[in-house]
N, C-alpha and C. Protein backbone atom coordinates (compact mmCIF):
# COMPACT_ATOMS: atom_id res chain seq x y z
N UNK A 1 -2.71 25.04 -21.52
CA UNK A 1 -2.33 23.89 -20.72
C UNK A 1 -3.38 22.80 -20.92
N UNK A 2 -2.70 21.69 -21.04
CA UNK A 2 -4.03 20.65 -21.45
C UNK A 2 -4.54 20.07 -20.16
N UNK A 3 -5.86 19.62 -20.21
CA UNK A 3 -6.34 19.20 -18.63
C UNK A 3 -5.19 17.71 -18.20
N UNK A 4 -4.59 17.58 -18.85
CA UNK A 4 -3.65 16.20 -18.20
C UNK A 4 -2.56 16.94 -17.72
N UNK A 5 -2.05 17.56 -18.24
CA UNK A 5 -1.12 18.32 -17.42
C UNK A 5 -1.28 19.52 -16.03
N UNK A 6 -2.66 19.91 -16.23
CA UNK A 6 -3.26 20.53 -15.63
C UNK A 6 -3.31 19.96 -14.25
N UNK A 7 -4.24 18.48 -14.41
CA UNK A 7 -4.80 17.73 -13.58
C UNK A 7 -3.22 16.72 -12.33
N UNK A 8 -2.00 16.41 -13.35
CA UNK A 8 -0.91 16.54 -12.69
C UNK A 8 -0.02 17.55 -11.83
N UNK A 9 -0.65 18.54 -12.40
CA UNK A 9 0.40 20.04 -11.70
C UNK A 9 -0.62 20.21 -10.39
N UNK A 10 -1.93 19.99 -10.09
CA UNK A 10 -3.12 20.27 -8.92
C UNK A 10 -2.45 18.93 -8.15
N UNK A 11 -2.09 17.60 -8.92
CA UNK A 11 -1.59 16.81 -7.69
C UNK A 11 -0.69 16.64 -7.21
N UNK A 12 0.55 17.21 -7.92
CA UNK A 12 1.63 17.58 -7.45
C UNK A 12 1.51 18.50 -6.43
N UNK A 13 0.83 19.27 -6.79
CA UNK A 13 0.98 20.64 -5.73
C UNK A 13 0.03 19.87 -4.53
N UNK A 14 -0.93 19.19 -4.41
CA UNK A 14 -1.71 18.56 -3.47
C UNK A 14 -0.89 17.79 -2.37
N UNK A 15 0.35 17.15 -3.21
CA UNK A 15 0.86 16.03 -2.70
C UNK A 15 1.83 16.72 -1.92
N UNK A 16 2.29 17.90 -2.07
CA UNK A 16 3.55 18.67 -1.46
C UNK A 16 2.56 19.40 -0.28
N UNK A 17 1.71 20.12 -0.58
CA UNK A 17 0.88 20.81 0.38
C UNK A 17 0.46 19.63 1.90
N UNK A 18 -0.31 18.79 1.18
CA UNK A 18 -0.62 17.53 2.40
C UNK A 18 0.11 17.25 2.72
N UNK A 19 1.36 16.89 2.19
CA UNK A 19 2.53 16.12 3.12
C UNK A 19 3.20 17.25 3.75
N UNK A 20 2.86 18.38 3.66
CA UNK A 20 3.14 19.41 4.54
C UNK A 20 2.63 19.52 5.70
N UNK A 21 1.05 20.23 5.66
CA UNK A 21 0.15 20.61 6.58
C UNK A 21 -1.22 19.75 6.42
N UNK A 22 -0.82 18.46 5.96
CA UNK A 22 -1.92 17.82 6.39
C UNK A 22 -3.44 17.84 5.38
N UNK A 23 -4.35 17.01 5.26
CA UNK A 23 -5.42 17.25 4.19
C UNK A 23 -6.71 18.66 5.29
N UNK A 24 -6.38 18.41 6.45
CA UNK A 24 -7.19 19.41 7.29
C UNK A 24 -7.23 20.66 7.08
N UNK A 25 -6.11 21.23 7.12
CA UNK A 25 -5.31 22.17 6.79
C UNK A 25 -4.98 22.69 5.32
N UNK A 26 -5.43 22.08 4.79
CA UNK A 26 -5.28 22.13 3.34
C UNK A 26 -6.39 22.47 2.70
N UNK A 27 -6.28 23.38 1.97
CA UNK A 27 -7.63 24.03 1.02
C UNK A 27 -7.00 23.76 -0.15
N UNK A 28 -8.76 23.87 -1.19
CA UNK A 28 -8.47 24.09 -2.60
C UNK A 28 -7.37 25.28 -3.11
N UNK A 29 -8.42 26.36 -2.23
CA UNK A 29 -7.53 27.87 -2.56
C UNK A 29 -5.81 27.36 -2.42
N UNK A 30 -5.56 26.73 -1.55
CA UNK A 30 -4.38 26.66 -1.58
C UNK A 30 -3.99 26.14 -2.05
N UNK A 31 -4.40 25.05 -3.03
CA UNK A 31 -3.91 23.80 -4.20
C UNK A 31 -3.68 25.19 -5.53
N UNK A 32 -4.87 26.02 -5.75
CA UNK A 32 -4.79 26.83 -6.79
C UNK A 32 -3.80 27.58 -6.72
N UNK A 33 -3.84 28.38 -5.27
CA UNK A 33 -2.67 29.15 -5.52
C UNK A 33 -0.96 28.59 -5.87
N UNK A 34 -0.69 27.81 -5.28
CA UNK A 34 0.50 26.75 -5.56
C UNK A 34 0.34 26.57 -7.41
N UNK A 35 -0.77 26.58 -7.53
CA UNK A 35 -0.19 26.04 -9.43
C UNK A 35 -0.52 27.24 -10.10
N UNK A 36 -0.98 27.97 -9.63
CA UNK A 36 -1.33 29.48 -10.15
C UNK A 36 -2.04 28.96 -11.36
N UNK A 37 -3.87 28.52 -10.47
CA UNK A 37 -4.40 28.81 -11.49
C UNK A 37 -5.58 29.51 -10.44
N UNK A 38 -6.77 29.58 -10.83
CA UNK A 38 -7.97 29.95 -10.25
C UNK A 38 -8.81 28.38 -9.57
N UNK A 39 -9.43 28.66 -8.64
CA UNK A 39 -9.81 28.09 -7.99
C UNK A 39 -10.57 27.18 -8.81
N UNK A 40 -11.78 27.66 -9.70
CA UNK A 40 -13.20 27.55 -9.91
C UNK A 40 -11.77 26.19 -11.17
N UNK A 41 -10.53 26.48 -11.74
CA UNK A 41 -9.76 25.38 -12.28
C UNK A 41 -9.55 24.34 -11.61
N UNK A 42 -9.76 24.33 -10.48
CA UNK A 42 -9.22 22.75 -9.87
C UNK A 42 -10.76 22.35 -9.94
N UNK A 43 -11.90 22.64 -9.75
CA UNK A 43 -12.82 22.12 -9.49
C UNK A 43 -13.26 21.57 -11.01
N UNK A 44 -12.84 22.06 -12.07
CA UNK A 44 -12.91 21.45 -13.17
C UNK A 44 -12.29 20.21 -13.60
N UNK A 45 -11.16 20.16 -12.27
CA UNK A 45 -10.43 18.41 -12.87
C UNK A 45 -10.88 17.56 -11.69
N UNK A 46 -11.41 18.10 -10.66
CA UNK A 46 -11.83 17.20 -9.14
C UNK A 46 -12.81 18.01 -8.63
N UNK A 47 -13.85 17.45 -8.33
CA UNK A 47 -15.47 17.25 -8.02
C UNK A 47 -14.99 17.95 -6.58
N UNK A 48 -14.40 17.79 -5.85
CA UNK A 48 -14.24 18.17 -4.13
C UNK A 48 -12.39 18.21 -4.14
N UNK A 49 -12.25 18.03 -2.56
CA UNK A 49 -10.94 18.38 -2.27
C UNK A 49 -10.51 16.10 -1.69
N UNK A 50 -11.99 16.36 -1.30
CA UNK A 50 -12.22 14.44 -0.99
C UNK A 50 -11.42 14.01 -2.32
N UNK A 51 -11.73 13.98 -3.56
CA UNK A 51 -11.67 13.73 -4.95
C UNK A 51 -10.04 13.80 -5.12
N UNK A 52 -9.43 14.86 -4.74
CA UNK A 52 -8.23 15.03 -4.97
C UNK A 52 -7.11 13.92 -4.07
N UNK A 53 -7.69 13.60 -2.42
CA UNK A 53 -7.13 12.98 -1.33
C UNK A 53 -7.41 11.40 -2.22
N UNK A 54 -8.35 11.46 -2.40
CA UNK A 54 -8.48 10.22 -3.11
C UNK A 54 -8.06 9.64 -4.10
N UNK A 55 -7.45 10.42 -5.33
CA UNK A 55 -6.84 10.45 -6.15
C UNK A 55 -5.16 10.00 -5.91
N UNK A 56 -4.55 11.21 -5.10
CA UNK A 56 -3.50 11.19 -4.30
C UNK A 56 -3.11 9.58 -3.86
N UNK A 57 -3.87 9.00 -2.34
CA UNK A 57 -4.01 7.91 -1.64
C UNK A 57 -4.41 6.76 -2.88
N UNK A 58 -4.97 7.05 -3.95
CA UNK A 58 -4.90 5.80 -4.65
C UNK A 58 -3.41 5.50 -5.56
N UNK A 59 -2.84 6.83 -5.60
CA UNK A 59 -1.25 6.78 -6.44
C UNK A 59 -0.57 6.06 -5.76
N UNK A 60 -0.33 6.73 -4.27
CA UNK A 60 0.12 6.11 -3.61
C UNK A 60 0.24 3.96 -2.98
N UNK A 61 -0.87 3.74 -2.88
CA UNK A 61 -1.42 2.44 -3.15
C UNK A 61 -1.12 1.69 -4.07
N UNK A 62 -1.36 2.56 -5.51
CA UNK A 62 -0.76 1.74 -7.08
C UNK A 62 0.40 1.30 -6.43
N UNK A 63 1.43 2.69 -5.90
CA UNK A 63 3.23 2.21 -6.25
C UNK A 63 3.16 0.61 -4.68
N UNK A 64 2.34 0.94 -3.95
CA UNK A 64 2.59 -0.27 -3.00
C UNK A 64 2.21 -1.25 -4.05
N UNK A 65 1.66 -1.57 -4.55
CA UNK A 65 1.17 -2.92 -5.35
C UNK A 65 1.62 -2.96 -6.72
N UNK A 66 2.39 -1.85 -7.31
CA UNK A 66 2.99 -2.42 -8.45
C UNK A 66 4.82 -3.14 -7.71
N UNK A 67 5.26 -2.87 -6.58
CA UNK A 67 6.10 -3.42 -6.02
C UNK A 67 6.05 -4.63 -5.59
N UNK A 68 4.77 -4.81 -5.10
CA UNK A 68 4.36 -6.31 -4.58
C UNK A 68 4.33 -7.04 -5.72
N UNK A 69 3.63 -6.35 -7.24
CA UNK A 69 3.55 -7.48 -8.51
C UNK A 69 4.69 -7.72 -9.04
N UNK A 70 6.14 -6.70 -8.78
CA UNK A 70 7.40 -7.01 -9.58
C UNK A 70 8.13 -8.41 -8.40
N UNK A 71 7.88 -8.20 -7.31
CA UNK A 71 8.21 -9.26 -6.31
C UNK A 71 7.43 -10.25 -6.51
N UNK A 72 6.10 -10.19 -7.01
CA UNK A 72 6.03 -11.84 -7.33
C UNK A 72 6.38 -12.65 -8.61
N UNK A 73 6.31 -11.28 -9.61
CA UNK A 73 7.01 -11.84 -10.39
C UNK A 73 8.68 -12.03 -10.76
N UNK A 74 9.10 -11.90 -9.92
CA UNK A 74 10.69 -12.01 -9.38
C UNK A 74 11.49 -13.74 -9.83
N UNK A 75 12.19 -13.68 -9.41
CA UNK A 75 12.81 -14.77 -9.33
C UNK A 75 13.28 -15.93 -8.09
N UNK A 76 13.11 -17.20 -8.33
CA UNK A 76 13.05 -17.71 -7.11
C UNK A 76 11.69 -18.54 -6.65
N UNK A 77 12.13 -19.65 -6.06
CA UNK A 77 10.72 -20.49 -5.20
C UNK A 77 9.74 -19.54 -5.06
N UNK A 78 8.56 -20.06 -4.76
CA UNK A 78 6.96 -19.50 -4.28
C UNK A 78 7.65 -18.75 -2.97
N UNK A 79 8.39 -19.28 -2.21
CA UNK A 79 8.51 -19.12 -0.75
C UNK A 79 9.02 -17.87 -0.98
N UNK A 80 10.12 -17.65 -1.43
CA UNK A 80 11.08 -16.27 -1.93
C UNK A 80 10.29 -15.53 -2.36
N UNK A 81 9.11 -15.81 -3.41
CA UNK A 81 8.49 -14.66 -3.95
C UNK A 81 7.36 -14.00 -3.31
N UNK A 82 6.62 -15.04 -1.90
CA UNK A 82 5.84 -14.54 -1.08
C UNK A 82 6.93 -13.54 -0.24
N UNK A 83 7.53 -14.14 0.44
CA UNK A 83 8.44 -13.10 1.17
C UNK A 83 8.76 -11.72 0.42
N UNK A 84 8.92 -11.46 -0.87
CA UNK A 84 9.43 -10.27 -1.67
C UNK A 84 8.35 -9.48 -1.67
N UNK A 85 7.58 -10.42 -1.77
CA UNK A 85 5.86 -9.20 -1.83
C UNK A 85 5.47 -8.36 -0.15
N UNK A 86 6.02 -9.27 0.82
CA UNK A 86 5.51 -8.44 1.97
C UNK A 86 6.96 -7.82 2.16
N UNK A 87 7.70 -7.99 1.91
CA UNK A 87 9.29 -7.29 2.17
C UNK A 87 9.08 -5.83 0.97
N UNK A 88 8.39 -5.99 -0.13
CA UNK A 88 8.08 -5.30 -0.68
C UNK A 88 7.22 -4.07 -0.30
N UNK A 89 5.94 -4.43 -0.23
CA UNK A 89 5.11 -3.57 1.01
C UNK A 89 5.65 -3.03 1.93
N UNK A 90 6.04 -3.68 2.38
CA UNK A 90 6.68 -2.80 4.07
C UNK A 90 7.76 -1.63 3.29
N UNK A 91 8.99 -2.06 2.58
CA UNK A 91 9.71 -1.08 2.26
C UNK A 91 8.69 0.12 1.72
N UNK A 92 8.08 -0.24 0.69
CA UNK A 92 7.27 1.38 -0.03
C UNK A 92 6.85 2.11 1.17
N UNK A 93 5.56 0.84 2.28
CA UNK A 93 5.18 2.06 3.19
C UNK A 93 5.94 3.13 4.35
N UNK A 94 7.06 1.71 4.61
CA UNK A 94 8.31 2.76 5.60
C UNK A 94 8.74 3.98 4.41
N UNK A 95 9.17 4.11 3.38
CA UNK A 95 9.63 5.13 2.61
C UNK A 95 8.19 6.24 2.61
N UNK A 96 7.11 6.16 2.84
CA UNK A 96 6.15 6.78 3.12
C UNK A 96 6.11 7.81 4.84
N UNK A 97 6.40 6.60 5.54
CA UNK A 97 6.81 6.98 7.03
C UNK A 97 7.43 8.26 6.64
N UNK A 98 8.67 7.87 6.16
CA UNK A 98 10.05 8.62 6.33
C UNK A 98 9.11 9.84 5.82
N UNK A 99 8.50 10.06 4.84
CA UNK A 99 8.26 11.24 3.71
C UNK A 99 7.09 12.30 5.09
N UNK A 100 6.91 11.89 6.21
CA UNK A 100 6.04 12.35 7.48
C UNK A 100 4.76 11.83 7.77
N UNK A 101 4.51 12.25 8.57
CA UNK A 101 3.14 11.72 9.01
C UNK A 101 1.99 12.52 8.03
N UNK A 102 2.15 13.38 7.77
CA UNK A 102 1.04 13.59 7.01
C UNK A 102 1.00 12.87 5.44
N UNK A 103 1.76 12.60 4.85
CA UNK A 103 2.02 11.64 3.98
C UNK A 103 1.66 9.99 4.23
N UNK A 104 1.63 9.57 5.91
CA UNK A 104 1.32 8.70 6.09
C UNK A 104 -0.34 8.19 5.96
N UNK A 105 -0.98 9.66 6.14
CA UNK A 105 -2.99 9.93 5.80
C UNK A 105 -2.86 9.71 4.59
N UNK A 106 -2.70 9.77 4.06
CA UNK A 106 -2.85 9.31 2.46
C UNK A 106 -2.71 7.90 2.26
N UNK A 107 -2.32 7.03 2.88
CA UNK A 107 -2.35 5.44 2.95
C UNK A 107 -3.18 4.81 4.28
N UNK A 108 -3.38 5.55 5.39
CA UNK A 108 -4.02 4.99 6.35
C UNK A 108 -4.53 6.46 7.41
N UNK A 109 -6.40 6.69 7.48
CA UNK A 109 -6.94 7.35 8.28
C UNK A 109 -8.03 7.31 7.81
N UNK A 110 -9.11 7.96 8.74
CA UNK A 110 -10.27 7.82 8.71
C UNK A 110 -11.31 8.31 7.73
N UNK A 111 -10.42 8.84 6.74
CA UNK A 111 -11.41 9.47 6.03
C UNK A 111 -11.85 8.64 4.77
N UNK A 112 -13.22 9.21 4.47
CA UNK A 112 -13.72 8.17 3.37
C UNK A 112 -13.18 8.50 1.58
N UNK A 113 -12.24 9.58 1.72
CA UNK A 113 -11.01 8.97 0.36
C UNK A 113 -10.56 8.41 0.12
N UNK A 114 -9.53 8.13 1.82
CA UNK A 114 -8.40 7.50 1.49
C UNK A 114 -9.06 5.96 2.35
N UNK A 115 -10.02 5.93 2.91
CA UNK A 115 -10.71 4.43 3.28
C UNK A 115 -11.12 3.78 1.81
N UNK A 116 -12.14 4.66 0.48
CA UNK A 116 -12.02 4.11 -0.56
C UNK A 116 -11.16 3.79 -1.02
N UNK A 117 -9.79 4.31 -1.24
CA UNK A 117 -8.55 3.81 -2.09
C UNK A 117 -7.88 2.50 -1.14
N UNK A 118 -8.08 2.20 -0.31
CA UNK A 118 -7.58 1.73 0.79
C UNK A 118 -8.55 0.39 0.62
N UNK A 119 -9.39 0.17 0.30
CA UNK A 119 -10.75 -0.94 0.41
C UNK A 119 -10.05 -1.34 -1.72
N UNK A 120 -9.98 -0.69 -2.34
CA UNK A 120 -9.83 -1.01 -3.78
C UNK A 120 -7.92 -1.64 -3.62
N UNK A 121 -6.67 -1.44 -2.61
CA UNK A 121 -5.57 -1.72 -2.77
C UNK A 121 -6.21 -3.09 -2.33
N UNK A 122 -6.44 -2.96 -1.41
CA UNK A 122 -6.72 -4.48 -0.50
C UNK A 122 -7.45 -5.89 -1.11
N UNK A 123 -8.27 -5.60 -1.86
CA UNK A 123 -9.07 -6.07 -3.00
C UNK A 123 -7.78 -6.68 -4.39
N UNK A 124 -7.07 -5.41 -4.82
CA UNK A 124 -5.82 -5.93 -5.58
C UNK A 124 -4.68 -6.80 -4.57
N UNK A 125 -4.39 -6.31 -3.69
CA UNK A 125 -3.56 -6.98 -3.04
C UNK A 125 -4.00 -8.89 -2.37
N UNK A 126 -4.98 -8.84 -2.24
CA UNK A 126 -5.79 -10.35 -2.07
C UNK A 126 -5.56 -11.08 -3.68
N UNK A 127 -5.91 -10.46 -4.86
CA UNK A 127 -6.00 -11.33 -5.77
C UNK A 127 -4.71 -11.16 -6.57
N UNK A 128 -3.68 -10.66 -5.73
CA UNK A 128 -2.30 -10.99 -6.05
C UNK A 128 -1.46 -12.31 -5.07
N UNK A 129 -1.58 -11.97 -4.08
CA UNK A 129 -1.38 -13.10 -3.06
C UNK A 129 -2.23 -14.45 -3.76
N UNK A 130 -3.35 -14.37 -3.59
CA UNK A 130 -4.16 -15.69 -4.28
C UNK A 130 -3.79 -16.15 -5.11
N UNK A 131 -3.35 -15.21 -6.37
CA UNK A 131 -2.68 -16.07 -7.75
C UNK A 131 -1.27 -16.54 -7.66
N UNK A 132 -0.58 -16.28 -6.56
CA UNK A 132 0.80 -16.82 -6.32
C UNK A 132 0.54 -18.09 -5.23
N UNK A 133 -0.25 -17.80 -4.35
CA UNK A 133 -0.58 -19.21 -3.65
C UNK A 133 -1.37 -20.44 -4.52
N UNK A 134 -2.24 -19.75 -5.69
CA UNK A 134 -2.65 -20.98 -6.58
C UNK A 134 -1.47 -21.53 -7.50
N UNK A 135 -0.80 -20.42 -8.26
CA UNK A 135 0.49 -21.10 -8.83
C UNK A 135 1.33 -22.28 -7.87
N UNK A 136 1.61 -21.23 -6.67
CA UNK A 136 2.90 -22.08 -6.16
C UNK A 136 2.01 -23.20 -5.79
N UNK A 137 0.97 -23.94 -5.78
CA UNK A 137 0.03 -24.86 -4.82
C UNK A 137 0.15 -25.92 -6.63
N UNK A 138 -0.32 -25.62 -7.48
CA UNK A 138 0.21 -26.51 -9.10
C UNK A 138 1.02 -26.29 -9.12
N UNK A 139 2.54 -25.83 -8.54
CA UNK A 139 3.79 -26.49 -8.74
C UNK A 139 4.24 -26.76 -7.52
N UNK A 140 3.64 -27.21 -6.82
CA UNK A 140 4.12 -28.56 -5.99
C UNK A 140 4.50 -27.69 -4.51
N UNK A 141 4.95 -26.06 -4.35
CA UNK A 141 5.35 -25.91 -3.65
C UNK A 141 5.18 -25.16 -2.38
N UNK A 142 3.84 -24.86 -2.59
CA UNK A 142 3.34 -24.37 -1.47
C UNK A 142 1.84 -24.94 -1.46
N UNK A 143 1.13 -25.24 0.00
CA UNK A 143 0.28 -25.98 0.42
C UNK A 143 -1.04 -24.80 0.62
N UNK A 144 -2.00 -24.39 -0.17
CA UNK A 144 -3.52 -23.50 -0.08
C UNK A 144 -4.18 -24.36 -1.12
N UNK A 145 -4.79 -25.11 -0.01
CA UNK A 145 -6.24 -25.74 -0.96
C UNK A 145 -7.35 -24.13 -1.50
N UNK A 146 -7.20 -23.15 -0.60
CA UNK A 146 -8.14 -22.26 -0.62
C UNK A 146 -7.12 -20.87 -0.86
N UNK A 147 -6.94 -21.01 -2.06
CA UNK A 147 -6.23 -19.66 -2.14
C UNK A 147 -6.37 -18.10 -1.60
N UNK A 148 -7.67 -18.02 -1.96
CA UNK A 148 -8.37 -16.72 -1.51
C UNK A 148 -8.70 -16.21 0.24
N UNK A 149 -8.85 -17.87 0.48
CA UNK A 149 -8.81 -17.47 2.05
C UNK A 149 -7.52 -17.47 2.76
N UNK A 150 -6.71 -18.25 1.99
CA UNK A 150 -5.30 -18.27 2.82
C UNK A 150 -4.58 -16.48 2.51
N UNK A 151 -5.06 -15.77 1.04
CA UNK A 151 -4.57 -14.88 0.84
C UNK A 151 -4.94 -14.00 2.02
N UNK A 152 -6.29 -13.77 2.27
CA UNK A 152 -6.82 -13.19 3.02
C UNK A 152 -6.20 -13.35 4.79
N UNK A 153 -5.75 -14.60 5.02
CA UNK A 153 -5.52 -15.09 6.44
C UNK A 153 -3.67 -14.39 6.50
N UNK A 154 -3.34 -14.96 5.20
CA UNK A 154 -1.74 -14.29 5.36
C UNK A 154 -1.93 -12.42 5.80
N UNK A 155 -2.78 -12.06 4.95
CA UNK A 155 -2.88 -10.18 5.13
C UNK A 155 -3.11 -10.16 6.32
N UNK A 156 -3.91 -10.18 6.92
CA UNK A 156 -4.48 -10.22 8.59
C UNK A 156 -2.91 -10.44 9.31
N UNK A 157 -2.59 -11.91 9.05
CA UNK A 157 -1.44 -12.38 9.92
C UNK A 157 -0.23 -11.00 9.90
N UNK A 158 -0.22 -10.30 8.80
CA UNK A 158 0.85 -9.27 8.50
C UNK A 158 0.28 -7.84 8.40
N UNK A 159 -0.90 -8.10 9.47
CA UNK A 159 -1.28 -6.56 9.19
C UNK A 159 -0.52 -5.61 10.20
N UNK A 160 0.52 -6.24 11.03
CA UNK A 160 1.38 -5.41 11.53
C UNK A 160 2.24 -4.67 11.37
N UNK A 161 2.24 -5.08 10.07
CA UNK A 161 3.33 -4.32 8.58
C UNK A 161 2.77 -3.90 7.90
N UNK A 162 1.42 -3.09 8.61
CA UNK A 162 0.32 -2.28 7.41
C UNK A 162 0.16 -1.03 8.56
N UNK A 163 -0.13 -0.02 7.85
CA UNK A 163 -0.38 1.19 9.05
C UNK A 163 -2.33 1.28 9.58
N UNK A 164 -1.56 1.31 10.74
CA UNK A 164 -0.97 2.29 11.67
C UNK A 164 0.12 1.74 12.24
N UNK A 165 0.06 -0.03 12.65
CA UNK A 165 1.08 -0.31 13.36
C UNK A 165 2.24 -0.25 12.83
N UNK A 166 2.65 -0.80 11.71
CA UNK A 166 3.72 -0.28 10.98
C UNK A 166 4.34 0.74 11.29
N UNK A 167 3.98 2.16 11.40
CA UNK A 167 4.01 3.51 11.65
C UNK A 167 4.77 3.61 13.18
N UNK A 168 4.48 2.45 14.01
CA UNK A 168 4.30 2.97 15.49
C UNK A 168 5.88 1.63 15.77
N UNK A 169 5.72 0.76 14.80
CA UNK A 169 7.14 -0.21 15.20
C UNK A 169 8.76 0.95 15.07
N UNK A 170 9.86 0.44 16.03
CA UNK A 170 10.82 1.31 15.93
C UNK A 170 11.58 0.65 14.50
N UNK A 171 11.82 1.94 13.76
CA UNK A 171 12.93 1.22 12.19
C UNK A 171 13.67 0.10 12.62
N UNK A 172 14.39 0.32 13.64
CA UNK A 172 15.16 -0.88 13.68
C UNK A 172 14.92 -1.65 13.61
N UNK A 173 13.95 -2.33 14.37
CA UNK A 173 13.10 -3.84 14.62
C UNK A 173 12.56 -4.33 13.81
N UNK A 174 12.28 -3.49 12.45
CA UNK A 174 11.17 -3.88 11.54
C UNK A 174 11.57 -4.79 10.65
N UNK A 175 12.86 -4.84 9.94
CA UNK A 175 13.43 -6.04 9.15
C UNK A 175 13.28 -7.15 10.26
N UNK A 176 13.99 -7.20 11.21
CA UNK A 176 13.91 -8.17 12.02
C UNK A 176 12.57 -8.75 12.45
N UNK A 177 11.68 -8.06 12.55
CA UNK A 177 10.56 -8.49 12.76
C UNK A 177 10.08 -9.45 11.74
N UNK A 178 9.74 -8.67 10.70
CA UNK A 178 9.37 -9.19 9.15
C UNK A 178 9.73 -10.45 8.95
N UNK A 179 11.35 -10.30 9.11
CA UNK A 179 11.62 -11.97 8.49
C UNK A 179 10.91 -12.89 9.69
N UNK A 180 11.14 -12.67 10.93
CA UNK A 180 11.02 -13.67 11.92
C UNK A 180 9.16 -13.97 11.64
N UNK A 181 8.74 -12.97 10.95
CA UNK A 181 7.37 -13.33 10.57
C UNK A 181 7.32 -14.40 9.45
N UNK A 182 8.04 -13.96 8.53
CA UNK A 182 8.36 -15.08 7.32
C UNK A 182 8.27 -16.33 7.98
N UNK A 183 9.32 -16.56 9.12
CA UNK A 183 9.93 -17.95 9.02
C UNK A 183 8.43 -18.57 10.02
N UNK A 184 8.09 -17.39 10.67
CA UNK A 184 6.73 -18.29 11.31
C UNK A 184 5.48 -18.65 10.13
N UNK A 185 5.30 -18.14 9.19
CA UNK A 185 4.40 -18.34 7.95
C UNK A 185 4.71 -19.11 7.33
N UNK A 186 5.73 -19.46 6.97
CA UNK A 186 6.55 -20.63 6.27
C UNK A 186 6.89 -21.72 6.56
N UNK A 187 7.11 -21.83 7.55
CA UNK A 187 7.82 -23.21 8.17
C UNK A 187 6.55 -23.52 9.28
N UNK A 188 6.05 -22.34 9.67
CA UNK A 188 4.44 -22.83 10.85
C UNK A 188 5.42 -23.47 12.67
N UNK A 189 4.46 -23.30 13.14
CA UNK A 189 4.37 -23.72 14.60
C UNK A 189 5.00 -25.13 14.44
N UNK A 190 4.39 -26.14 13.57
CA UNK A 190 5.59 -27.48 13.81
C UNK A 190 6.14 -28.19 12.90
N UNK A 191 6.80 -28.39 13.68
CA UNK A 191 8.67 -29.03 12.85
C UNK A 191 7.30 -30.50 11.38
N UNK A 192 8.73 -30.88 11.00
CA UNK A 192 8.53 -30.98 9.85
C UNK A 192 7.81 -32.88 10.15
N UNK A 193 8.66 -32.93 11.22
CA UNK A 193 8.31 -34.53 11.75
C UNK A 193 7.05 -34.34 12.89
N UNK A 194 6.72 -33.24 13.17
CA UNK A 194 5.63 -33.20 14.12
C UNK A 194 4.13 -32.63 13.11
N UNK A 195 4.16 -32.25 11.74
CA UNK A 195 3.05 -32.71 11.13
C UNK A 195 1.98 -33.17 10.59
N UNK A 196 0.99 -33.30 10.56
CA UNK A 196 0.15 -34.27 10.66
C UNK A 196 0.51 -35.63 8.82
């Protein structure tokens, strides 16, 4: 077995085990036994069991942000394509929800795996927002003198659609929420004649 296939079959089996019983609850021994190899084998493709959560929680993260990059590169105004990127996000992480709560530790909890993978999405996710607020700002259609900080001010403004809270809103409400967030980010507190 080659270590790439090796190193996929330990996170497969990682990813089914945790979203089972949790990373607490979860041993190496029990990653090995699931792929039927020997123990002292997983420690040859991951340094710890941290190593593996971290690994895991950063896959997870990629697929949130390769969704956010196909939504900005989408079709449609700046305005449409900001909206696709957080309409984007929210769908991957609710499909996370759904998959249980222990699947949900792998994108948001206290531990310093999934806080590293979690500090490196956020980092990609800022200098994706930024390069769509500098585009849309040279074509005329959206207003960030300061790309990087507005990227940063939009995440904050929508971190209610990031977990934990995310996690804790009822399904129903959450489209509804979202957009009614859009139209407050977009259009702002005043009308078009009350302006400066």
């Amino acid at each position: 077995m080659s270590d790439t296939v090796r190193r996929e079959q330990i996170l497969k089996a990682a990813e089914k085990l945790l979203g089972r019983h949790g990373a607490a609850k979860t041993t190496v021994a029990d990653l090995a036994r699931e792929v039927g190899i020997a123990v002292g084998t997983v420690y040859l493709e991951f340094s710890s069991k941290e190593a593996i959560v971290e690994a895991l929680s950063t896959e997870k993260h990629c697929r949130v942000i390769d969704a956010m990059r196909r939504a900005a590169a989408g079709e449609g105004s700046f305005a449409v394509r900001l909206r696709g990127i957080f309409d984007a996000r929210t769908a991957v992480l609710l499909r996370y929800a759904e998959e249980g709560a222990h699947v949900c530790e792998l994108v948001h909890c206290l531990s310093a795996a999934v806080k590293s993978a979690q500090t490196r999405f956020v980092e990609e996710e800022t200098e994706l927002l930024a390069g769509l607020l500098r585009e849309g700002a040279r074509a005329g259609q959206l207003v960030a003198p300061k790309p990087a900080m507005t990227a940063r001010t939009l995440l904050r403004a929508y971190a209610v659609f990031s977990p934990p809270q995310l996690f804790e809103l009822p399904r129903d409400q959450v489209r509804d929420a979202l957009r009614d967030m859009h139209e407050l980010v977009l259009n702002g507190l005043l009308g078009a004649r009350a302006r400066p």
